[in-house]
N, C-alpha and C. Protein backbone atom coordinates (compact mmCIF):
# COMPACT_ATOMS: atom_id res chain seq x y z
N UNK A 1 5.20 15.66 8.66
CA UNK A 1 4.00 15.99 7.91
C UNK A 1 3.27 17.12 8.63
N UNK A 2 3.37 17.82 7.60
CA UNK A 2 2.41 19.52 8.31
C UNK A 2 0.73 19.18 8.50
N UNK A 3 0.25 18.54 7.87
CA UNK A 3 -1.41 18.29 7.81
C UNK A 3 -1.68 17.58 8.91
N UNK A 4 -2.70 17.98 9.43
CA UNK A 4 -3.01 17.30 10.98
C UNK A 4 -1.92 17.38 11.94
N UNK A 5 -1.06 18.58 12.24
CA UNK A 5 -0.42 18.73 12.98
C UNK A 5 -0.79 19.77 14.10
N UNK A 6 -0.68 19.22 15.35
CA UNK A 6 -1.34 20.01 16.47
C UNK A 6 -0.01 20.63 17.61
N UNK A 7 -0.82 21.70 18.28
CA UNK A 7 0.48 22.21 18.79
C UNK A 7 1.06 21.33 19.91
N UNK A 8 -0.51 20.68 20.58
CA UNK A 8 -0.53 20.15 22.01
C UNK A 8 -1.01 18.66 21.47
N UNK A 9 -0.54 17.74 21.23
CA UNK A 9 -0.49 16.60 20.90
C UNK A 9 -0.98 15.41 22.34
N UNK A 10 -0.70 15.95 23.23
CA UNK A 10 -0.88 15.24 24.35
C UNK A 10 -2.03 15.44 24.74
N UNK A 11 -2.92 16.36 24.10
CA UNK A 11 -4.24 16.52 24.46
C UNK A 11 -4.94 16.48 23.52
N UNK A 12 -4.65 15.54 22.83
CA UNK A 12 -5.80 14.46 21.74
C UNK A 12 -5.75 13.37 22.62
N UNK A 13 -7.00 12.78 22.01
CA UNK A 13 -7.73 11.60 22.50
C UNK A 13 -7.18 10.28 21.06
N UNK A 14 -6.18 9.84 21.62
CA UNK A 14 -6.05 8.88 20.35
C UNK A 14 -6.47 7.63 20.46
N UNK A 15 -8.04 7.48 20.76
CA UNK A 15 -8.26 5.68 20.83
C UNK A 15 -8.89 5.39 19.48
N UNK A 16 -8.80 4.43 19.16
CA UNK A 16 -8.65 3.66 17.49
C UNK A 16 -10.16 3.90 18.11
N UNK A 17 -10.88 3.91 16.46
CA UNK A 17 -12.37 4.20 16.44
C UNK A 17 -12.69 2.67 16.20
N UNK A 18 -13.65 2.29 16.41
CA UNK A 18 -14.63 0.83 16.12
C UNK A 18 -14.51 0.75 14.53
N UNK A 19 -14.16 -0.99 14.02
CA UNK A 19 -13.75 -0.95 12.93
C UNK A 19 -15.27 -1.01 12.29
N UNK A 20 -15.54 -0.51 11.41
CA UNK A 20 -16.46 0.02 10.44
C UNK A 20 -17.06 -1.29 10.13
N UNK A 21 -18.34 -2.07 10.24
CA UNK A 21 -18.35 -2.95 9.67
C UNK A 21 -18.71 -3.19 8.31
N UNK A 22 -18.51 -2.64 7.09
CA UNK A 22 -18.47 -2.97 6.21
C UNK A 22 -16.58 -3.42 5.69
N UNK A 23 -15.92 -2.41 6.50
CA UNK A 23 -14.46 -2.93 6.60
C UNK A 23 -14.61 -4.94 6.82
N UNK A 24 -15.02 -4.97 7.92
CA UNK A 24 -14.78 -6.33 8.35
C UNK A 24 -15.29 -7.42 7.66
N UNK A 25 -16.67 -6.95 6.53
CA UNK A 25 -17.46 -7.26 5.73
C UNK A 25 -16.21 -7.69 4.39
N UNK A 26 -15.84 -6.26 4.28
CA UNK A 26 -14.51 -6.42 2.91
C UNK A 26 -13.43 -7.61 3.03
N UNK A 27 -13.03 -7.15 4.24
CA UNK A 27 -11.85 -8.29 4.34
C UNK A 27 -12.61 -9.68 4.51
N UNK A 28 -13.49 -10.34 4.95
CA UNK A 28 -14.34 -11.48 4.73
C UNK A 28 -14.12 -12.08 3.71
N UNK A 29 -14.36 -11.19 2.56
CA UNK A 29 -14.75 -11.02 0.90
C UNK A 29 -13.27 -11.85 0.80
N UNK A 30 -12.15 -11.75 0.96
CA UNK A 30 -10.98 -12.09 0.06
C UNK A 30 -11.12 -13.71 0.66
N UNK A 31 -10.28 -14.26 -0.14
CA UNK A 31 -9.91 -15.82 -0.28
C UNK A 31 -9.26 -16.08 0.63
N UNK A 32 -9.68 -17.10 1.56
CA UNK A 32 -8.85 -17.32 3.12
C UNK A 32 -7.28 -17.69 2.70
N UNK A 33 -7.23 -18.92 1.96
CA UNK A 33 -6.51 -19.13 1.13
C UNK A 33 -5.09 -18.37 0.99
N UNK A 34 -5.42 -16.76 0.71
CA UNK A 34 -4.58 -15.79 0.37
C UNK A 34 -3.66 -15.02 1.49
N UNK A 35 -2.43 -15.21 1.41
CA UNK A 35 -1.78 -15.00 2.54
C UNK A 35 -1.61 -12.47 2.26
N UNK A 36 -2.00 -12.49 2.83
CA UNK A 36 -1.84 -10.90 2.57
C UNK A 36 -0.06 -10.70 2.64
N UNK A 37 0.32 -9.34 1.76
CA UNK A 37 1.39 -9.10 1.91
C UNK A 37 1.32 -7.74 2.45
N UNK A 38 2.54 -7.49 3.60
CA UNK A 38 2.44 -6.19 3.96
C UNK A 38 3.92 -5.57 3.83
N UNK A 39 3.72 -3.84 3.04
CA UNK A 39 4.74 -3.18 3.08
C UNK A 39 4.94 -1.71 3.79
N UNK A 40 5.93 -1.86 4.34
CA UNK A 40 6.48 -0.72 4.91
C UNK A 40 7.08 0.19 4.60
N UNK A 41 6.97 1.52 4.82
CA UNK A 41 8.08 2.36 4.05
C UNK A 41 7.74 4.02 4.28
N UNK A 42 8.57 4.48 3.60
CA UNK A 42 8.72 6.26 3.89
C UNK A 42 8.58 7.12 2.87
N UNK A 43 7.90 8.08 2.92
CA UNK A 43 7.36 8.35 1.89
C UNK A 43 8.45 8.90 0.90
N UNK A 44 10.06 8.97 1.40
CA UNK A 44 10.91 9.66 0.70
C UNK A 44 12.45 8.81 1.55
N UNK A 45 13.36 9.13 0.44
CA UNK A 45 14.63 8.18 1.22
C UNK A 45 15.84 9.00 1.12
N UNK A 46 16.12 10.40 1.06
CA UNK A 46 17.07 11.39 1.35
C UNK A 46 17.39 11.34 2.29
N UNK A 47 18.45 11.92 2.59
CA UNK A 47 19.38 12.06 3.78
C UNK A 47 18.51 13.33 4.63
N UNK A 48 18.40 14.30 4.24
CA UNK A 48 17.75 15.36 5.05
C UNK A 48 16.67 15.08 5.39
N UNK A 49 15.44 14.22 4.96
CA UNK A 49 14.73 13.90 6.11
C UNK A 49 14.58 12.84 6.99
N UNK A 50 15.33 11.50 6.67
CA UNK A 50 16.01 10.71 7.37
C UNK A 50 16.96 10.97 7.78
N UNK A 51 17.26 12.17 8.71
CA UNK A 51 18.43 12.66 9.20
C UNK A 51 18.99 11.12 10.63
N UNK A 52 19.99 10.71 9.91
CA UNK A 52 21.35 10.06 11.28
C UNK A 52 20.52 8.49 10.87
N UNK A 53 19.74 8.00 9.54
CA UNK A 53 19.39 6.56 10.03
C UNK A 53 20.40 6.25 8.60
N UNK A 54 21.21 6.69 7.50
CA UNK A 54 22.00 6.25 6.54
C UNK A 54 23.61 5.69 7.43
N UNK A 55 23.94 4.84 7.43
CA UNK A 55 25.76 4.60 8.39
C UNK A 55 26.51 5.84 7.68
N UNK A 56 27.33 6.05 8.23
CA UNK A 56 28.73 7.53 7.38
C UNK A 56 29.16 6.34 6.31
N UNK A 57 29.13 7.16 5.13
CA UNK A 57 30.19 6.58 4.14
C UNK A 57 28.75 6.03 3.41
N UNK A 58 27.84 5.86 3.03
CA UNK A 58 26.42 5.38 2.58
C UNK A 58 26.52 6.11 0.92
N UNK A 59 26.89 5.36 0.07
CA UNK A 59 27.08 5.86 -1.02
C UNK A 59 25.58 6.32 -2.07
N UNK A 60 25.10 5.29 -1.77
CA UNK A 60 23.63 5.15 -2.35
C UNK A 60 22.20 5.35 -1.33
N UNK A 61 21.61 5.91 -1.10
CA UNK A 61 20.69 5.57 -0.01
C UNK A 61 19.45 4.98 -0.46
N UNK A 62 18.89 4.89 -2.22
CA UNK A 62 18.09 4.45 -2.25
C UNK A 62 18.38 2.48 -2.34
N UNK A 63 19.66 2.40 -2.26
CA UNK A 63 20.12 1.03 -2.67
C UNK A 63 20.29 0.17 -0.91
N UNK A 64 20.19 1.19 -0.04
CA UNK A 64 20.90 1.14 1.35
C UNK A 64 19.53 0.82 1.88
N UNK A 65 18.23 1.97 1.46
CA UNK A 65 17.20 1.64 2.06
C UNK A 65 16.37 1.06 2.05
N UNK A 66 16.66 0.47 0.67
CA UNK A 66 15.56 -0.70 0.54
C UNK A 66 16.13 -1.92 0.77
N UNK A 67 17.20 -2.11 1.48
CA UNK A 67 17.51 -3.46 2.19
C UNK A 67 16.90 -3.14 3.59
N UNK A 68 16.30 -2.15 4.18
CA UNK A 68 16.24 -1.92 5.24
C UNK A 68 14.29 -1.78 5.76
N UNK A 69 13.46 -1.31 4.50
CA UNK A 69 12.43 -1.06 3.90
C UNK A 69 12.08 -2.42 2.77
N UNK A 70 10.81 -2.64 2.91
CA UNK A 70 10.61 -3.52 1.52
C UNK A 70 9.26 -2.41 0.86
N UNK A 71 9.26 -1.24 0.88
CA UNK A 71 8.26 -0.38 -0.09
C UNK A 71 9.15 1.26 0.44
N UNK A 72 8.48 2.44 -0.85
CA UNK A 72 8.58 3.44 -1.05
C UNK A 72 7.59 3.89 -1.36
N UNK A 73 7.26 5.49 -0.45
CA UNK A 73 5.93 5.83 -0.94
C UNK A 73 6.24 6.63 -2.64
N UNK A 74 7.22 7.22 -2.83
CA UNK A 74 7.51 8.24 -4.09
C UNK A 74 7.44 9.12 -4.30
N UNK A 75 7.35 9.83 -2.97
CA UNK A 75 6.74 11.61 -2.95
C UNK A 75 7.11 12.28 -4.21
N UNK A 76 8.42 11.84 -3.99
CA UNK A 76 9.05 12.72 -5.14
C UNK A 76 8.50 13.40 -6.36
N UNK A 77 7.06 12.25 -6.98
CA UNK A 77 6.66 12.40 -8.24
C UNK A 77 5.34 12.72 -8.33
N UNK A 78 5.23 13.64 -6.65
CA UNK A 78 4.12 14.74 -7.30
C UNK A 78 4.32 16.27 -7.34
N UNK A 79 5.84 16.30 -7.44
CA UNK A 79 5.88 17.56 -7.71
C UNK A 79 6.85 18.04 -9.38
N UNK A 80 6.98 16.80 -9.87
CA UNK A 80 7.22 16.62 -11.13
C UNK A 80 7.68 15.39 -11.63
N UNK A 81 7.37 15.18 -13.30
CA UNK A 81 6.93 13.97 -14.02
C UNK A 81 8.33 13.72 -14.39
N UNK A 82 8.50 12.14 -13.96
CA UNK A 82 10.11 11.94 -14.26
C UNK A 82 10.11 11.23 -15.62
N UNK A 83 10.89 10.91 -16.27
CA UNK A 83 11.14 10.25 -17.33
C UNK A 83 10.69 8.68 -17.26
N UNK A 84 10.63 8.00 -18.45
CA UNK A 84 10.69 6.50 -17.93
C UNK A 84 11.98 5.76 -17.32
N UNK A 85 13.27 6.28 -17.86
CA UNK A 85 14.55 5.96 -17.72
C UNK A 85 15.03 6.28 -16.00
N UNK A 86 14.14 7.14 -15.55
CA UNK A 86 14.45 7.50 -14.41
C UNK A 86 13.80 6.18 -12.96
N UNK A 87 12.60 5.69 -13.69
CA UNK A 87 12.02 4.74 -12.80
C UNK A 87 12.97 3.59 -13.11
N UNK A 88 13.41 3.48 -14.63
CA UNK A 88 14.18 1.94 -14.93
C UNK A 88 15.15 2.02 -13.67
N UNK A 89 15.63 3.42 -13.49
CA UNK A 89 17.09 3.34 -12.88
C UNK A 89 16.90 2.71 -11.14
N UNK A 90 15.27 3.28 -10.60
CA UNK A 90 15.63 3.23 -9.36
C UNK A 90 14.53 1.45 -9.58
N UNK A 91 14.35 1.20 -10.06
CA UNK A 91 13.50 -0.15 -10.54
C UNK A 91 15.18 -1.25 -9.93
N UNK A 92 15.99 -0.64 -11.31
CA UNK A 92 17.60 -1.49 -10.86
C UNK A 92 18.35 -1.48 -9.41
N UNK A 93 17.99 -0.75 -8.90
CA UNK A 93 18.52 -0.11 -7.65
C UNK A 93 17.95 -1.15 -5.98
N UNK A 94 17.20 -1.89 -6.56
CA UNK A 94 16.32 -2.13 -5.49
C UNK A 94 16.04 -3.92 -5.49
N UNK A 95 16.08 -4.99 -4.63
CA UNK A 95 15.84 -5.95 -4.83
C UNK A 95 14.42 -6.44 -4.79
N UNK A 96 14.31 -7.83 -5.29
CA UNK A 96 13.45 -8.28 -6.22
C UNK A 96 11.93 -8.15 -5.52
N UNK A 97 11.88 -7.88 -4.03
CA UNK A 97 10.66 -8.09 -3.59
C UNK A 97 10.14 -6.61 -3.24
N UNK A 98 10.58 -5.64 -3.41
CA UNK A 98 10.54 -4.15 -3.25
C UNK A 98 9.65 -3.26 -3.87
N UNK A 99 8.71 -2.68 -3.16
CA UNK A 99 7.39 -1.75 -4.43
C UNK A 99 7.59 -0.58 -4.13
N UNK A 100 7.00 0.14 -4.99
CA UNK A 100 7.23 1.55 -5.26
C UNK A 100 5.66 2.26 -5.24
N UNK A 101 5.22 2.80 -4.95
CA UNK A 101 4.10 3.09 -4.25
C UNK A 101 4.03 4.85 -4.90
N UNK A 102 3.95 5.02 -6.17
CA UNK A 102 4.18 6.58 -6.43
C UNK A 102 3.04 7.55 -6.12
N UNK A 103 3.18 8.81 -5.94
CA UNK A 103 2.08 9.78 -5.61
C UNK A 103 1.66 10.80 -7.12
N UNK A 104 0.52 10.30 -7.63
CA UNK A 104 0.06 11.09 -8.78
C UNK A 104 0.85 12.63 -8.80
N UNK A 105 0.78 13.23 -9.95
CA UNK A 105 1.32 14.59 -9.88
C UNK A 105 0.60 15.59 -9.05
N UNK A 106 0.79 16.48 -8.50
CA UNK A 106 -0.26 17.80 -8.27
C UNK A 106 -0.50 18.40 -9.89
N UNK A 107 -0.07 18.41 -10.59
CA UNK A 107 -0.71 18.94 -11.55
C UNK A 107 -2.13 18.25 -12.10
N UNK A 108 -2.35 16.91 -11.33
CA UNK A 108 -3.66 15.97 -11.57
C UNK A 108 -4.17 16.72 -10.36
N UNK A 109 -3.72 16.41 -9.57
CA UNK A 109 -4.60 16.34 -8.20
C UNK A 109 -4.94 17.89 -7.64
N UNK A 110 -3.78 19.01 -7.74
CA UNK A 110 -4.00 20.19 -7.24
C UNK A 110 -4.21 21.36 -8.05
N UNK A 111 -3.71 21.51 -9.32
CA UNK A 111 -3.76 22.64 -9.86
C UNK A 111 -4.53 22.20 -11.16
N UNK A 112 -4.65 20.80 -11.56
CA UNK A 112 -6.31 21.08 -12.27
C UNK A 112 -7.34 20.58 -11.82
N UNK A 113 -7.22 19.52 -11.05
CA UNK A 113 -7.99 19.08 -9.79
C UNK A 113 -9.34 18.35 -10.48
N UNK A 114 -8.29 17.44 -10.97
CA UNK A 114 -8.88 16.09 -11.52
C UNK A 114 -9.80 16.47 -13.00
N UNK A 115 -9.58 17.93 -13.36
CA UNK A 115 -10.18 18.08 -15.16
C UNK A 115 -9.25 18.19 -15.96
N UNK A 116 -9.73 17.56 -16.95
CA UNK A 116 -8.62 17.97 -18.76
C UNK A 116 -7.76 17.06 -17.65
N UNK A 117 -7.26 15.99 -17.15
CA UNK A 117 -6.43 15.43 -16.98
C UNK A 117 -6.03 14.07 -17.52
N UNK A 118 -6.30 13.89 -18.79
CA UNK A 118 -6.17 12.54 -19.15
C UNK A 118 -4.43 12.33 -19.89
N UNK A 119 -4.27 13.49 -20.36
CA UNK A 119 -3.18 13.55 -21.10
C UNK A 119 -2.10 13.20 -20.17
N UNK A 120 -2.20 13.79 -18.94
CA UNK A 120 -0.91 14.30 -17.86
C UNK A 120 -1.01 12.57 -17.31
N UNK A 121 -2.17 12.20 -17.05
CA UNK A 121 -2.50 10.75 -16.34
C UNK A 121 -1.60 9.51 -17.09
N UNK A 122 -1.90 9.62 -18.73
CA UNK A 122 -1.22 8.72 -19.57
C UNK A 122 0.46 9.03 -19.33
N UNK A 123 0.87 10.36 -19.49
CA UNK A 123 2.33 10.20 -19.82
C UNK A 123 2.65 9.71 -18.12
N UNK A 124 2.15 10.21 -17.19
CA UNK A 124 2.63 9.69 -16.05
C UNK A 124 2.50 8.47 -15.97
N UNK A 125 1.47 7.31 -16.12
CA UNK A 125 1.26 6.03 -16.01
C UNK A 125 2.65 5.11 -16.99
N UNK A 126 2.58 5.87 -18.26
CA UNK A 126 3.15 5.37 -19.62
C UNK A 126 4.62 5.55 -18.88
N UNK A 127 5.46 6.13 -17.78
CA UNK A 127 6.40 6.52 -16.99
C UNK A 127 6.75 5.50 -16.33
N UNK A 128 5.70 5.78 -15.74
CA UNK A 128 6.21 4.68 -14.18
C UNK A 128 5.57 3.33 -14.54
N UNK A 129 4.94 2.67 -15.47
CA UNK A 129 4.41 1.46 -15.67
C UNK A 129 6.33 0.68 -16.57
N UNK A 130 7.32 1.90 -15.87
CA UNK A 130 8.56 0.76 -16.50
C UNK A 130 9.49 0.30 -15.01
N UNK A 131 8.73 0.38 -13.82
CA UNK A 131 8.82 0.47 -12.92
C UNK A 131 8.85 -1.62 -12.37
N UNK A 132 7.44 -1.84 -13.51
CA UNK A 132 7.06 -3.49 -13.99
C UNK A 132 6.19 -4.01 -12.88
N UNK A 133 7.23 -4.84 -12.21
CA UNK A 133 6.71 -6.10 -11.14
C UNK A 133 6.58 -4.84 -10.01
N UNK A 134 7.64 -3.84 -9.59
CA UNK A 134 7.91 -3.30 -8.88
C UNK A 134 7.14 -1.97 -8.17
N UNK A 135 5.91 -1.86 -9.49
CA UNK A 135 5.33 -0.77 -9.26
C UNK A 135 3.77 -1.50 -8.19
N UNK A 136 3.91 -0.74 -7.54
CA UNK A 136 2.60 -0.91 -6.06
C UNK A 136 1.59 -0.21 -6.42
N UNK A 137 0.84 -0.43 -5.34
CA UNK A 137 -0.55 1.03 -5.90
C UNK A 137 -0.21 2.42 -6.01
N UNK A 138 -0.85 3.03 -6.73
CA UNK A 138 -0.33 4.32 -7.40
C UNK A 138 -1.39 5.68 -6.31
N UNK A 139 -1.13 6.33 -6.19
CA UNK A 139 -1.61 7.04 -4.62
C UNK A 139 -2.01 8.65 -5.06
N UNK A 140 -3.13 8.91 -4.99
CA UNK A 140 -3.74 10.24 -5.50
C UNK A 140 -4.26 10.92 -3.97
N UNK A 141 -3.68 12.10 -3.81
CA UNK A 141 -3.91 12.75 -2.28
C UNK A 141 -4.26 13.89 -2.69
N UNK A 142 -5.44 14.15 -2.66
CA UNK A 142 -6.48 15.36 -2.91
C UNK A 142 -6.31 16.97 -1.87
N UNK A 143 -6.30 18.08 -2.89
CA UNK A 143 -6.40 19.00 -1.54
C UNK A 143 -6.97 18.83 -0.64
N UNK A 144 -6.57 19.35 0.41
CA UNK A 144 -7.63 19.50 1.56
C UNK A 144 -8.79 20.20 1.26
N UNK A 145 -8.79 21.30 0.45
CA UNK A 145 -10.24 22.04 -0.23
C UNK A 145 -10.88 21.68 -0.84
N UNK A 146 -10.68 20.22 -1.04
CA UNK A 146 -11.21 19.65 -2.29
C UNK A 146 -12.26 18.91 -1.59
N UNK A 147 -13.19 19.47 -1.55
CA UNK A 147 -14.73 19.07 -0.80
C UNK A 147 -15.44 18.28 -1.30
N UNK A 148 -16.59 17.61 -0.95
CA UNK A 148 -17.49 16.53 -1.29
C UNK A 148 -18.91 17.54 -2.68
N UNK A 149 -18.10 18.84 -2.90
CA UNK A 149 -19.03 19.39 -3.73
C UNK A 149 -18.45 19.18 -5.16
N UNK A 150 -17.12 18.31 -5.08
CA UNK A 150 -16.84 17.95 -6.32
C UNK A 150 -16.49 16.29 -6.77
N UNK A 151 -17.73 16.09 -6.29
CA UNK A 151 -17.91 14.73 -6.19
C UNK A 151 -18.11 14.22 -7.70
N UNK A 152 -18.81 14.89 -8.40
CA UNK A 152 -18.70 14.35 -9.89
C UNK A 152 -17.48 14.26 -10.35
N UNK A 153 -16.72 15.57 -10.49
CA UNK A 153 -15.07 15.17 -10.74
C UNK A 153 -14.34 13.66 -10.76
N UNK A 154 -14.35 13.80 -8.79
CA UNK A 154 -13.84 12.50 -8.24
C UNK A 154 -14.22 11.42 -9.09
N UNK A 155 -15.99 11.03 -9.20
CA UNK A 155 -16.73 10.12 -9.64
C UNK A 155 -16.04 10.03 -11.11
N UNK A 156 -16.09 10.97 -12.07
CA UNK A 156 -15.21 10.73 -13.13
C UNK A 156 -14.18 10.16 -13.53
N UNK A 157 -13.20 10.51 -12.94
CA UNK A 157 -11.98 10.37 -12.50
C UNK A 157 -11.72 8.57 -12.02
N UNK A 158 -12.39 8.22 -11.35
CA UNK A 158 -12.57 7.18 -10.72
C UNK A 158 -12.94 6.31 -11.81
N UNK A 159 -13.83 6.76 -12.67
CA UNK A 159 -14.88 5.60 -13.41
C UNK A 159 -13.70 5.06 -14.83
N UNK A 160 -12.60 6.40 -15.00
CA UNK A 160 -11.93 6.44 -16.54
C UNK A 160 -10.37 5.98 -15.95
N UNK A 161 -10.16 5.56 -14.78
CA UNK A 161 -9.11 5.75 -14.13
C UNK A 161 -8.94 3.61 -15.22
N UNK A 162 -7.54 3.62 -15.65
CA UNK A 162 -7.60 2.09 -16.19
C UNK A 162 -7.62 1.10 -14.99
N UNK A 163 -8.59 0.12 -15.66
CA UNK A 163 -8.94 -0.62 -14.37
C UNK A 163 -7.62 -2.42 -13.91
N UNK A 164 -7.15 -1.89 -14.70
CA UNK A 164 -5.53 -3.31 -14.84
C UNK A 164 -4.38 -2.58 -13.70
N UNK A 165 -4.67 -1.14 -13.23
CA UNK A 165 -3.57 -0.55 -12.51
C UNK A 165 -4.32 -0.45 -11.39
N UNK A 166 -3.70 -0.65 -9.66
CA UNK A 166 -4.14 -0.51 -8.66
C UNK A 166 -4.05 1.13 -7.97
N UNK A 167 -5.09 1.68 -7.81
CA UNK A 167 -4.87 3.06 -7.31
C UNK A 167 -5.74 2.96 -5.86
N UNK A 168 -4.97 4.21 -5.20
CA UNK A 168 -5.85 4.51 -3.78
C UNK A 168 -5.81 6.00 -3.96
N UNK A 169 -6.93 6.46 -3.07
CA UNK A 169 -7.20 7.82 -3.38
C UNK A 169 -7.54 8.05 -1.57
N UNK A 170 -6.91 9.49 -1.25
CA UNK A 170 -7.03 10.30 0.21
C UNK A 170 -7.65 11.25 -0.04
N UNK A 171 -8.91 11.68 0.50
CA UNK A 171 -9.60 12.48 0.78
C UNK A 171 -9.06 13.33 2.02
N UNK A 172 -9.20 14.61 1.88
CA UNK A 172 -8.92 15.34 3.35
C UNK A 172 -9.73 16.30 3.80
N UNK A 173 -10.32 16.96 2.82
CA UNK A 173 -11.83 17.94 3.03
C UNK A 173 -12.39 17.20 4.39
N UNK A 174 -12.68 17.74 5.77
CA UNK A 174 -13.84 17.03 6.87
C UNK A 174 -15.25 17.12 5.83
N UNK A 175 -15.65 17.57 5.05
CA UNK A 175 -17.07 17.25 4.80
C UNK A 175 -17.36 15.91 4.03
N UNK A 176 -16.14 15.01 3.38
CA UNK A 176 -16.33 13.84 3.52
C UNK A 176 -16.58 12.67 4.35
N UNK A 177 -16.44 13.34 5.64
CA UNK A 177 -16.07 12.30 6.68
C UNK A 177 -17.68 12.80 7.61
N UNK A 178 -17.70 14.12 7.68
CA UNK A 178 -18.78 14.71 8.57
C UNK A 178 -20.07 14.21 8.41
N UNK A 179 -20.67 14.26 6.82
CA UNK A 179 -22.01 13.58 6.40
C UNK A 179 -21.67 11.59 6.38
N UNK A 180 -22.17 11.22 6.96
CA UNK A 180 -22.63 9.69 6.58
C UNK A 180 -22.96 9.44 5.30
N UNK A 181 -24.29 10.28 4.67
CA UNK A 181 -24.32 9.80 3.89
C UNK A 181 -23.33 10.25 2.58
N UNK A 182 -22.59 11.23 2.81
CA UNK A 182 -21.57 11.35 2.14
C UNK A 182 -20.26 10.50 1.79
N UNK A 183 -20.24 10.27 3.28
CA UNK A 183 -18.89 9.34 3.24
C UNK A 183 -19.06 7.64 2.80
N UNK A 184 -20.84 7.49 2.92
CA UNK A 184 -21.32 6.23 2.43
C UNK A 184 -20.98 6.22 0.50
N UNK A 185 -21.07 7.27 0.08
CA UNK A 185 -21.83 7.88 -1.19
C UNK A 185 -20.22 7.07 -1.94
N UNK A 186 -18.73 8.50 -0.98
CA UNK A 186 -17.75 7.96 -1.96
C UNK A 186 -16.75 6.60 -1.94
N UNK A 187 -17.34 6.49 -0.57
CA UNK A 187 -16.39 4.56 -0.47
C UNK A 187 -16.84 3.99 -1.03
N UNK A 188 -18.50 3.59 -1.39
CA UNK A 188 -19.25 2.67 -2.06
C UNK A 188 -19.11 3.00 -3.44
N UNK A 189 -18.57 4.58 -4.10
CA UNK A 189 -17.93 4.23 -5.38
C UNK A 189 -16.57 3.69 -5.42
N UNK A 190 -15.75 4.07 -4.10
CA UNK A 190 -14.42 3.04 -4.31
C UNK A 190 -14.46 1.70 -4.52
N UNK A 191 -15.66 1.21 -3.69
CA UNK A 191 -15.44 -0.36 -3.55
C UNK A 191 -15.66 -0.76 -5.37
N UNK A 192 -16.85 -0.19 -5.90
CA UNK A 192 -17.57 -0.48 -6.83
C UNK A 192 -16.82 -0.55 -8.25
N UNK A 193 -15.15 0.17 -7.99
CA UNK A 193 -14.46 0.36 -8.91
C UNK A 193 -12.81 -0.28 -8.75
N UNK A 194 -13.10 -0.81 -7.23
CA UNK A 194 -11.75 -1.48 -6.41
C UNK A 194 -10.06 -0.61 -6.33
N UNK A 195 -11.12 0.63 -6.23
CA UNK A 195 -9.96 1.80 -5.54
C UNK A 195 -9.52 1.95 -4.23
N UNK A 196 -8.32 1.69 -3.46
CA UNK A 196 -8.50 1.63 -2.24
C UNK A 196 -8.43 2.86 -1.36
N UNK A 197 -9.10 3.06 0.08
CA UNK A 197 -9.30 4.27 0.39
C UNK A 197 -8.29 4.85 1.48
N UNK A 198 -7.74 6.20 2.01
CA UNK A 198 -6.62 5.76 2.51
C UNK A 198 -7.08 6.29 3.83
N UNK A 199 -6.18 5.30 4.63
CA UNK A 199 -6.78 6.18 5.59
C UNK A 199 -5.09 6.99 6.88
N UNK A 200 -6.03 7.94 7.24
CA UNK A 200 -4.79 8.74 7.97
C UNK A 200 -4.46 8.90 9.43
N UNK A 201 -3.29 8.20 9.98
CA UNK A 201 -3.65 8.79 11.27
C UNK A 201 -2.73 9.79 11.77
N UNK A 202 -3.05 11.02 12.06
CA UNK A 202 -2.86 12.56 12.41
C UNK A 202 -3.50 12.87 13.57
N UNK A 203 -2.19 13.40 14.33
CA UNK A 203 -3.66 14.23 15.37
C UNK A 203 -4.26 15.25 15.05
N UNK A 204 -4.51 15.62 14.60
CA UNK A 204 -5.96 17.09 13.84
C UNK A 204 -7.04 16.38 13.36
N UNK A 205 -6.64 15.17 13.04
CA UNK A 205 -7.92 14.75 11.71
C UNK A 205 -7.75 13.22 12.39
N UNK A 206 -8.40 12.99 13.58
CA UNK A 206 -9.10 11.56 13.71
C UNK A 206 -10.33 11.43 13.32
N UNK A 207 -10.65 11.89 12.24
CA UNK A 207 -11.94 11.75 11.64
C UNK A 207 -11.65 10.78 10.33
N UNK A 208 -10.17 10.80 9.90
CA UNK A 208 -9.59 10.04 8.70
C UNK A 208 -8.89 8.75 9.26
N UNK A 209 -9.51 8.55 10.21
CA UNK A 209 -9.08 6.77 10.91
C UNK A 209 -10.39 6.65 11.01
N UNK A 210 -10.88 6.62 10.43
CA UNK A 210 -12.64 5.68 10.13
C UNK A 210 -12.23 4.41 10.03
């Protein structure tokens, strides 16, 4: 990953920041009851950037890696809108406890940047919602230019987003993170709409491990 990449890595300070207490507040909130599930995974399952972890002779790698993985992030599908037939296929491909975790298009997120996007939102959802049991939270990663001066957008976006599908949204602009009361402004519309927020850890940007 190119974003938050530093030349001299050994001269960051990487100590975990104090957990936020409204974080500790949130997790309180859920039902003790409820055993959490956690998934692991990569944001992509090709051979060229998992270079030497497929065995020789690996016919399938998305069938190989998810015995090895129980989630996928889906990079794949923000740089174009796949068919529905295309999710059935890798839906079949994968056993029964396995999520798929897709990344909104850039044509939502970067090149109209969250306007006139309702059309592109439906056929993509109407896509991957054949994905079923299998589909995870759905993952919107904002330019980095995409500053806290387009906070109505976001706020839009957020309020029309359907509320039966689980989404998380990454901010990367520092002027979300820099103002308090900024960064109070757009979590407290996440919570308010049960969008989850993501957080990053990079060495350039320990400001996105809040």
């Amino acid at each position: 990953m190119k974003f938050g990449k530093v030349a001299q890595p050994e001269l960051i300070d990487f100590t975990l920041p104090e957990t936020h207490p409204k974080t500790i507040e949130l997790l309180n909130s859920y039902e003790k009851s409820r055993t959490p599930n956690v998934y692991v995974g990569c944001a992509k399952w090709n051979k060229a950037d998992l270079k030497g972890f497929y065995p020789r002779g690996t016919k399938d790698e998305l069938e190989y890696y998810s015995k090895q993985f129980n989630s996928i992030e889906l990079n794949a599908t923000f740089y174009r809108q796949f068919p529905a037939e295309q999710f059935e296929k890798w839906k079949a491909k994968t056993p029964k406890n396995f999520k798929f975790f897709p990344k909104l298009g850039q044509e939502i997120s970067h090149w109209k940047r969250l306007q006139g996007v309702q059309d592109a939102v439906n056929v993509y959802l109407d896509n991957a919602s054949h994905l079923q049991e299998k589909l995870g939270t759905i993952f919107l990663q904002l330019h980095a230019n995409f500053g806290n001066k387009n906070f109505e957008r976001l706020q839009n976006f957020v309020v029309s987003w359907p509320k039966g599908i689980p989404l998380a949204i990454e901010v990367r602009h520092p002027d979300w993170f820099e103002d308090i009361m900024v960064f109070e402004e757009f979590t407290q519309l996440f919570e308010e709409h049960n969008i989850a927020n993501v957080l990053v850890d990079t060495a350039g940007r320990r400001d996105m491990l809040h």
